[in-house]
PDB file of N, CA and C in Angstrom:
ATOM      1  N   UNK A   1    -104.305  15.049  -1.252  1.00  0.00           N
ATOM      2  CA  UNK A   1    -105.055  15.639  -2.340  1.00  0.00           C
ATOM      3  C   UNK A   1    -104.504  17.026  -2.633  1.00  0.00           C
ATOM      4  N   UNK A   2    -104.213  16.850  -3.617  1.00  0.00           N
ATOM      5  CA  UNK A   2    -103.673  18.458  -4.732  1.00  0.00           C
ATOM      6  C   UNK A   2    -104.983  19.030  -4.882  1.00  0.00           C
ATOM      7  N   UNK A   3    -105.032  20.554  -3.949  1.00  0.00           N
ATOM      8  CA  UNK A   3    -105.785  21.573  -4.822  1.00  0.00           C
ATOM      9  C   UNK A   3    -105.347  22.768  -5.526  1.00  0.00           C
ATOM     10  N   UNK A   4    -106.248  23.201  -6.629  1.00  0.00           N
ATOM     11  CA  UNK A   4    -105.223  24.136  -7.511  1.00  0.00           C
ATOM     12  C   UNK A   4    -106.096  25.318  -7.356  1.00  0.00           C
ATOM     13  N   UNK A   5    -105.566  26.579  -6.847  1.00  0.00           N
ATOM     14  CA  UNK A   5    -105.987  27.945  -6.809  1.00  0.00           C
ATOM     15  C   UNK A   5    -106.765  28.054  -7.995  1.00  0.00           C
ATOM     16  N   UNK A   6    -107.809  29.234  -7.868  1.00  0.00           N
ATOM     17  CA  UNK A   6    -108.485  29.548  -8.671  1.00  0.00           C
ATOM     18  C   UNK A   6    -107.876  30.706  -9.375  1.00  0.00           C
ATOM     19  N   UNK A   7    -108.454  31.097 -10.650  1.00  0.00           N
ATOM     20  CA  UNK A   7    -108.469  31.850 -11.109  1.00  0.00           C
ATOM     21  C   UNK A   7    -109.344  33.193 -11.120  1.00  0.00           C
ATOM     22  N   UNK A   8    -109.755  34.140 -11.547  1.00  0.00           N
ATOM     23  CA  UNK A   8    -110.376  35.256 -11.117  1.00  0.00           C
ATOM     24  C   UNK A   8    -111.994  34.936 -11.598  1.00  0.00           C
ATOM     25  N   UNK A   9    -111.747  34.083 -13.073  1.00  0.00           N
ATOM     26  CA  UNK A   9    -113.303  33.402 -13.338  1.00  0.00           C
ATOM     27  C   UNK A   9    -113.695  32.668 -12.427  1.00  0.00           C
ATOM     28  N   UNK A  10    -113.139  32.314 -11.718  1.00  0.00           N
ATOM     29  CA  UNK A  10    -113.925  31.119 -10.365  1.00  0.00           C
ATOM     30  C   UNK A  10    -113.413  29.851 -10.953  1.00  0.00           C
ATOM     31  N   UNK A  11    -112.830  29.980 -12.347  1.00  0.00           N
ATOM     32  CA  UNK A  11    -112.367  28.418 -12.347  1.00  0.00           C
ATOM     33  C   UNK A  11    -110.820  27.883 -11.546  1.00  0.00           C
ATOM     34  N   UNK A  12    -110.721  26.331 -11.522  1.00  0.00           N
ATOM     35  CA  UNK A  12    -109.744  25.937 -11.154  1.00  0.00           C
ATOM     36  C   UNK A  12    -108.574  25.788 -12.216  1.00  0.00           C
ATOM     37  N   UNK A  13    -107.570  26.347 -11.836  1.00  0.00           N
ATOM     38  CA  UNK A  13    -106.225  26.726 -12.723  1.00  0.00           C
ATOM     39  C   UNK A  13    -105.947  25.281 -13.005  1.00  0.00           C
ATOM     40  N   UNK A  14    -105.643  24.682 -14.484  1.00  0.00           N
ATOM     41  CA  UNK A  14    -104.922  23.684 -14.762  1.00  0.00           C
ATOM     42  C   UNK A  14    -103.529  23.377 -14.793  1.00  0.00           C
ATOM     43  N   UNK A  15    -102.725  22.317 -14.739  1.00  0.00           N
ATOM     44  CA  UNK A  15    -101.500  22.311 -14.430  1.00  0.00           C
ATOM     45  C   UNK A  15    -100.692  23.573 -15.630  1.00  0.00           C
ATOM     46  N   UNK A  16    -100.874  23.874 -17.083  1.00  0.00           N
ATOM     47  CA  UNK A  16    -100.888  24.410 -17.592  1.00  0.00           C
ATOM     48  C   UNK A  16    -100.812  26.188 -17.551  1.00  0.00           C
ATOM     49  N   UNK A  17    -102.017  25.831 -16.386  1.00  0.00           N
ATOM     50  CA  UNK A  17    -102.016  27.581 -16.118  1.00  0.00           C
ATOM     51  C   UNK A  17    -100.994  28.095 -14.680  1.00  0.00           C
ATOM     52  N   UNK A  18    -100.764  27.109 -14.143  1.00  0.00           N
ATOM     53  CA  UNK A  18     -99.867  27.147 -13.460  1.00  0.00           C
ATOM     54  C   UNK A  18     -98.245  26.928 -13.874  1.00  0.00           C
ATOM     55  N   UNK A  19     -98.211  26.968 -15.294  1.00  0.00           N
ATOM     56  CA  UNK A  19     -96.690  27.096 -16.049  1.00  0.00           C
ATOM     57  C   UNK A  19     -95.645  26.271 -16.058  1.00  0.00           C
ATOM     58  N   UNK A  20     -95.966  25.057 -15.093  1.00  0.00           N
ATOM     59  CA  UNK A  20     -95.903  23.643 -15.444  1.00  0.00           C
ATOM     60  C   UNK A  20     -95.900  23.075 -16.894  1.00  0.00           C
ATOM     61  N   UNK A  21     -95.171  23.583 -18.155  1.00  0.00           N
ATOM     62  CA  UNK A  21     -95.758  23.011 -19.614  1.00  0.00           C
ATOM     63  C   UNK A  21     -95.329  22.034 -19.544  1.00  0.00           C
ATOM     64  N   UNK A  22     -94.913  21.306 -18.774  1.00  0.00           N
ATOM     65  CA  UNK A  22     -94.345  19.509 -18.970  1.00  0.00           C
ATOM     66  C   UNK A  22     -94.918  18.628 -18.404  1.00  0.00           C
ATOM     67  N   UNK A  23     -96.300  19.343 -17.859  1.00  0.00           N
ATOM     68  CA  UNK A  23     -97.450  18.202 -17.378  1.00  0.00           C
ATOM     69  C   UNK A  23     -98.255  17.722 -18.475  1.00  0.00           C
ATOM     70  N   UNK A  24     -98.836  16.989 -18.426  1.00  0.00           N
ATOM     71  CA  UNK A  24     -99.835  16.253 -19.227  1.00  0.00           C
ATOM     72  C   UNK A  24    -101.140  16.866 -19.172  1.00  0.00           C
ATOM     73  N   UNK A  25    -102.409  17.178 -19.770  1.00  0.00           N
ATOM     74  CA  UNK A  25    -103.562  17.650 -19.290  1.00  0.00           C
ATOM     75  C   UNK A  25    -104.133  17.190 -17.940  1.00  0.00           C
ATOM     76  N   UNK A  26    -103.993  16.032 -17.263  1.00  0.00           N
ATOM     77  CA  UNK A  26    -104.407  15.116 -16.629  1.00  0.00           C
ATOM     78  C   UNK A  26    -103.563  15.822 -14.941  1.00  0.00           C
ATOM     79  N   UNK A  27    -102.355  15.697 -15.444  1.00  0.00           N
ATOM     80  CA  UNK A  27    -101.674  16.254 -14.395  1.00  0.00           C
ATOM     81  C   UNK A  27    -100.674  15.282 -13.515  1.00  0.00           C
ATOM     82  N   UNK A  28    -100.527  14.011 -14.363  1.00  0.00           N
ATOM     83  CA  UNK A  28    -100.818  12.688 -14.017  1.00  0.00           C
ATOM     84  C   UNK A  28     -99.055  12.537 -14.522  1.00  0.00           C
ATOM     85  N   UNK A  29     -98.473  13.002 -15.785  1.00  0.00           N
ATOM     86  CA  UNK A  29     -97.335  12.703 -16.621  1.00  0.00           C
ATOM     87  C   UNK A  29     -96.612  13.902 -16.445  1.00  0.00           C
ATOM     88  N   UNK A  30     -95.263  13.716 -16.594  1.00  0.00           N
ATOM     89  CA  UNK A  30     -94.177  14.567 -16.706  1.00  0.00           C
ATOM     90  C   UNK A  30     -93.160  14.443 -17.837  1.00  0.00           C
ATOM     91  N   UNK A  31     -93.150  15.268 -18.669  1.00  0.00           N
ATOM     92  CA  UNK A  31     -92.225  15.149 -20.006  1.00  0.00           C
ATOM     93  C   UNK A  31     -91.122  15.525 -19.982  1.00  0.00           C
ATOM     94  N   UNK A  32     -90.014  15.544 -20.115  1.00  0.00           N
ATOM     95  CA  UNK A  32     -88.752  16.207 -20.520  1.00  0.00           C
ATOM     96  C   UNK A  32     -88.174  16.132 -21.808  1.00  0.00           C
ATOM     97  N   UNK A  33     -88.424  17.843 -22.231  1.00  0.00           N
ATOM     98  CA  UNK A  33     -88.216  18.266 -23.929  1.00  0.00           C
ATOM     99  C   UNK A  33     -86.836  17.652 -24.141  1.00  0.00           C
ATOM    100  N   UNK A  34     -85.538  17.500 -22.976  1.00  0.00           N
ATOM    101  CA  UNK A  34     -84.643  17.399 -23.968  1.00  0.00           C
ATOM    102  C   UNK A  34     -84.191  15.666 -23.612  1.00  0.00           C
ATOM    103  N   UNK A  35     -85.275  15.031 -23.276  1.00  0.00           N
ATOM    104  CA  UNK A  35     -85.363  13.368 -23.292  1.00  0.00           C
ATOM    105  C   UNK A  35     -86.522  12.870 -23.636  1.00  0.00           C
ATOM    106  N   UNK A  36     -86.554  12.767 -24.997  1.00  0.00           N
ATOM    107  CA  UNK A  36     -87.643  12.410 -26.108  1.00  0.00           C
ATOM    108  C   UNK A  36     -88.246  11.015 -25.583  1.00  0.00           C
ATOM    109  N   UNK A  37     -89.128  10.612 -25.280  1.00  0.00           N
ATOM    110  CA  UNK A  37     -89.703   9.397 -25.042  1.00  0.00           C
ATOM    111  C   UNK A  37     -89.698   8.812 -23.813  1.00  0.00           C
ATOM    112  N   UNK A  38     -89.399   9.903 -22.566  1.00  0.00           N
ATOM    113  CA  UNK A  38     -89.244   9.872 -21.596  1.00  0.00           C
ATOM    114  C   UNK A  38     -90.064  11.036 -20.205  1.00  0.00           C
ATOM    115  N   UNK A  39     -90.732  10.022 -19.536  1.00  0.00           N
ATOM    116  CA  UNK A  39     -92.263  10.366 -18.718  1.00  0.00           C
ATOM    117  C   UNK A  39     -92.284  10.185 -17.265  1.00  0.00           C
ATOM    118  N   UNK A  40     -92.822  10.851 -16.754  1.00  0.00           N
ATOM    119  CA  UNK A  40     -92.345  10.164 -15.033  1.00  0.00           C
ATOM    120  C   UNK A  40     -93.781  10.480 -14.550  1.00  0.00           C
ATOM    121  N   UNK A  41     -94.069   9.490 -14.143  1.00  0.00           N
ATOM    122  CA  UNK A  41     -95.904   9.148 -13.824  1.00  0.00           C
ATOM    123  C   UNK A  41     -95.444  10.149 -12.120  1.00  0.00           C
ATOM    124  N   UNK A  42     -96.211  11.346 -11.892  1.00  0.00           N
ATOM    125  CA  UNK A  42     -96.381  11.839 -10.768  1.00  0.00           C
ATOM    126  C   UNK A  42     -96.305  11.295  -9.267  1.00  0.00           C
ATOM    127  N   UNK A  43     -97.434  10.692  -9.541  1.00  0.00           N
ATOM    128  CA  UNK A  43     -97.739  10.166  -8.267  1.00  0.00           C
ATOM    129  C   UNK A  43     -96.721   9.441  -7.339  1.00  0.00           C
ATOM    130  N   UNK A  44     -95.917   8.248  -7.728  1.00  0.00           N
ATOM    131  CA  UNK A  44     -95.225   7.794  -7.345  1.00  0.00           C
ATOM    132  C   UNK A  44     -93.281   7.978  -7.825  1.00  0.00           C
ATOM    133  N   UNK A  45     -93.806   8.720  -8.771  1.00  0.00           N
ATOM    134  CA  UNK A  45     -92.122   8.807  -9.472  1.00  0.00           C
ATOM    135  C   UNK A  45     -91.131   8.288 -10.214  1.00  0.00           C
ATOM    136  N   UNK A  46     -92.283   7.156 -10.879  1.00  0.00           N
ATOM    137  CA  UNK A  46     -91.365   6.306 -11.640  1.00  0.00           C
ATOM    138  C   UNK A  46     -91.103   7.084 -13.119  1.00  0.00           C
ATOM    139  N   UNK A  47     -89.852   6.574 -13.592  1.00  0.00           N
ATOM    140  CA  UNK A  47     -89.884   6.694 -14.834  1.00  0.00           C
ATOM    141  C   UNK A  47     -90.348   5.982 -15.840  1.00  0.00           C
ATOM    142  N   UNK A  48     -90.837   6.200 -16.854  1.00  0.00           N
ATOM    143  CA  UNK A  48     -90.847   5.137 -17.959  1.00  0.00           C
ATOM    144  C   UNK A  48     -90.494   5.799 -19.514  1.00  0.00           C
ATOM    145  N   UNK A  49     -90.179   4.411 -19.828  1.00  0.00           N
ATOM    146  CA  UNK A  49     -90.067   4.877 -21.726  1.00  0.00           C
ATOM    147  C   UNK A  49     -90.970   4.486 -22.327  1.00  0.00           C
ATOM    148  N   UNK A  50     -91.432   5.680 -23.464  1.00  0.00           N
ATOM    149  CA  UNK A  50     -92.662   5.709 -24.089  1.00  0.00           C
ATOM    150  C   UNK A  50     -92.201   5.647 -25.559  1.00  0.00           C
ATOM    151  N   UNK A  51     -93.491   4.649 -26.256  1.00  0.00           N
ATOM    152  CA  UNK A  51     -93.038   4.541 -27.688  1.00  0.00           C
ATOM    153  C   UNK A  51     -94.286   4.442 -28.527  1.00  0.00           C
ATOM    154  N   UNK A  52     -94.444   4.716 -29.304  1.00  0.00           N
ATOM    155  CA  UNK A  52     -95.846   4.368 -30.388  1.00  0.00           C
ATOM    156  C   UNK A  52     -95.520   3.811 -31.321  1.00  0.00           C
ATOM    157  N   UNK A  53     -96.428   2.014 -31.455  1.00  0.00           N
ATOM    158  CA  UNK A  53     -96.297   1.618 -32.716  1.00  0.00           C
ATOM    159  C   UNK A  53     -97.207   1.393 -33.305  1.00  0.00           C
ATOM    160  N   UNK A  54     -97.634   1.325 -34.435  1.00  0.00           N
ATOM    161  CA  UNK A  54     -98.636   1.145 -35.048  1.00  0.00           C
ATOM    162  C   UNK A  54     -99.683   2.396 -34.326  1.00  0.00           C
ATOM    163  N   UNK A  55     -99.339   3.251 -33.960  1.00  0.00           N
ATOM    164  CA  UNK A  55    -100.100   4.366 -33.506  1.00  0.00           C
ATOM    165  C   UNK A  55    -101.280   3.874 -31.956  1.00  0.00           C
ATOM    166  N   UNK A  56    -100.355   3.026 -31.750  1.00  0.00           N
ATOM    167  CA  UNK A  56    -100.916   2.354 -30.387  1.00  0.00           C
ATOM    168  C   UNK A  56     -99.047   2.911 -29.371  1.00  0.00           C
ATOM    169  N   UNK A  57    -100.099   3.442 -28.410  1.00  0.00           N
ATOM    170  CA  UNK A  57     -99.252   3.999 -27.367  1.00  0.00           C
ATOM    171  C   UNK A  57     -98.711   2.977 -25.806  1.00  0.00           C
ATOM    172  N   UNK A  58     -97.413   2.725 -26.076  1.00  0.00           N
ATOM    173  CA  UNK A  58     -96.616   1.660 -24.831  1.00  0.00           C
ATOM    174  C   UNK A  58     -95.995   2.112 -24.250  1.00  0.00           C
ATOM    175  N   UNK A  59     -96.127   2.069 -22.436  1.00  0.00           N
ATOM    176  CA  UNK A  59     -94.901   2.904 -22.076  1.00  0.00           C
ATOM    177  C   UNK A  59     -94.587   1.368 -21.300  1.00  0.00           C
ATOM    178  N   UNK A  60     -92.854   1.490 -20.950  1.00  0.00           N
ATOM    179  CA  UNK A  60     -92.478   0.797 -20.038  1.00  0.00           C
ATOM    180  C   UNK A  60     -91.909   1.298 -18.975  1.00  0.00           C
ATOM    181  N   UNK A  61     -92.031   0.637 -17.567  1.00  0.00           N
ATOM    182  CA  UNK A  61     -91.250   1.001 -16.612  1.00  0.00           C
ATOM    183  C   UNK A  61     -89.804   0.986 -16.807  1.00  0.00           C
ATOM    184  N   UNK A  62     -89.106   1.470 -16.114  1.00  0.00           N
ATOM    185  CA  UNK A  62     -87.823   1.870 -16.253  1.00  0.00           C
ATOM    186  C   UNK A  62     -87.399   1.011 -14.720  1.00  0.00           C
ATOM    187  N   UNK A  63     -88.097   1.380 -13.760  1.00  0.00           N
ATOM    188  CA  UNK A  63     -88.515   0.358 -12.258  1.00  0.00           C
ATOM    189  C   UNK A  63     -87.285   1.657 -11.830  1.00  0.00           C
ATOM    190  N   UNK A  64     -87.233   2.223 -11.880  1.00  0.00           N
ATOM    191  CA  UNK A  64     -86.638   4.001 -10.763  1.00  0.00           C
ATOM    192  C   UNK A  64     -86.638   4.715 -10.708  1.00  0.00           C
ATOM    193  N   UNK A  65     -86.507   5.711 -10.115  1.00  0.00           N
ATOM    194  CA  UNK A  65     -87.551   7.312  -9.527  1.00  0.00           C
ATOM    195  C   UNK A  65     -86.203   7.900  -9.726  1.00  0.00           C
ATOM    196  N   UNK A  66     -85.197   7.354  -9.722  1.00  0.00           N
ATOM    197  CA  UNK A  66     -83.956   8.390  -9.868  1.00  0.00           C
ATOM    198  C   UNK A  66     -83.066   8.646 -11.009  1.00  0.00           C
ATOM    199  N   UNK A  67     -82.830   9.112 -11.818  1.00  0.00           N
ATOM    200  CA  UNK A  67     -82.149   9.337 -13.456  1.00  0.00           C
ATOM    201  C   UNK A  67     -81.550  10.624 -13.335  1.00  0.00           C
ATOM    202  N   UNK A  68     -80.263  10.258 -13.919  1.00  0.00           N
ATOM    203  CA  UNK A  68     -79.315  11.270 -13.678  1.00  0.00           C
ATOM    204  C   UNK A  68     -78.481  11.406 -14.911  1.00  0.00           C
ATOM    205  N   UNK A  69     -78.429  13.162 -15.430  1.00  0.00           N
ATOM    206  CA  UNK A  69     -77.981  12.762 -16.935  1.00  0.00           C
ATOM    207  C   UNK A  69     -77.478  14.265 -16.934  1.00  0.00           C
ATOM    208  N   UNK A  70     -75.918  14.631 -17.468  1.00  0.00           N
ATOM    209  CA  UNK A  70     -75.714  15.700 -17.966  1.00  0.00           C
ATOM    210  C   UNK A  70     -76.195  16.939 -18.887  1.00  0.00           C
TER     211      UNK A  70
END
Protein backbone atom coordinates (compact mmCIF):
# COMPACT_ATOMS: atom_id res chain seq x y z
CA UNK A 1 0.00 0.00 0.00
CA UNK A 2 1.12 3.54 -1.35
CA UNK A 3 0.83 6.31 1.18
CA UNK A 4 1.08 9.89 0.06
CA UNK A 5 2.49 12.64 2.52
CA UNK A 6 0.39 15.25 3.53
CA UNK A 7 0.23 18.53 2.83
CA UNK A 8 0.26 21.47 5.39
CA UNK A 9 -3.84 21.54 5.08
CA UNK A 10 -3.87 18.03 6.53
CA UNK A 11 -4.82 16.84 3.17
CA UNK A 12 -3.33 13.89 1.29
CA UNK A 13 -1.07 15.10 -1.70
CA UNK A 14 -2.39 13.70 -5.07
CA UNK A 15 -0.22 12.07 -7.59
CA UNK A 16 -0.37 15.54 -9.24
CA UNK A 17 0.86 17.36 -6.29
CA UNK A 18 3.59 15.26 -6.10
CA UNK A 19 4.73 16.42 -9.86
CA UNK A 20 4.12 13.20 -11.33
CA UNK A 21 1.94 15.09 -14.41
CA UNK A 22 1.80 11.75 -16.28
CA UNK A 23 -0.36 10.06 -13.75
CA UNK A 24 -3.91 9.78 -14.21
CA UNK A 25 -6.17 11.31 -11.30
CA UNK A 26 -6.63 7.80 -10.01
CA UNK A 27 -2.98 7.16 -9.85
CA UNK A 28 -3.70 3.97 -11.56
CA UNK A 29 -2.30 5.16 -15.50
CA UNK A 30 0.87 6.42 -16.85
CA UNK A 31 1.02 8.61 -20.04
CA UNK A 32 3.87 9.44 -22.20
CA UNK A 33 3.53 13.03 -23.97
CA UNK A 34 5.85 12.01 -26.63
CA UNK A 35 3.87 8.42 -27.31
CA UNK A 36 0.37 9.50 -28.08
CA UNK A 37 -2.00 6.64 -27.24
CA UNK A 38 0.22 4.98 -25.08
CA UNK A 39 -0.47 4.00 -21.06
CA UNK A 40 1.16 1.71 -18.67
CA UNK A 41 -1.41 0.53 -15.98
CA UNK A 42 0.87 0.98 -12.61
CA UNK A 43 0.32 -1.69 -10.75
CA UNK A 44 1.64 -4.39 -12.70
CA UNK A 45 3.42 -2.63 -15.69
CA UNK A 46 1.86 -3.47 -18.59
CA UNK A 47 1.61 -1.45 -21.48
CA UNK A 48 -1.30 -0.81 -23.53
CA UNK A 49 -2.64 1.09 -26.61
CA UNK A 50 -5.39 3.38 -26.17
CA UNK A 51 -7.92 4.56 -28.75
CA UNK A 52 -11.44 6.25 -28.79
CA UNK A 53 -14.10 5.42 -31.11
CA UNK A 54 -17.21 6.61 -31.33
CA UNK A 55 -16.17 8.47 -28.10
CA UNK A 56 -16.16 5.11 -26.32
CA UNK A 57 -12.73 4.53 -24.76
CA UNK A 58 -10.52 0.91 -25.71
CA UNK A 59 -7.34 0.16 -24.51
CA UNK A 60 -5.44 -2.96 -25.56
CA UNK A 61 -2.76 -4.90 -24.02
CA UNK A 62 0.39 -4.73 -25.64
CA UNK A 63 1.14 -8.20 -23.17
CA UNK A 64 4.87 -6.30 -21.96
CA UNK A 65 6.21 -4.25 -19.25
CA UNK A 66 9.25 -3.52 -21.36
CA UNK A 67 9.31 -0.85 -24.51
CA UNK A 68 12.20 0.57 -25.71
CA UNK A 69 12.29 3.54 -28.12
CA UNK A 70 14.79 6.30 -29.10
Amino acid sequence: MITLPENTAGKAKTPKDLGDRNLSNDGKWRSFPKVPNLVQYISTGTFYGRVKVDGKLYRESLKTTYLWWD
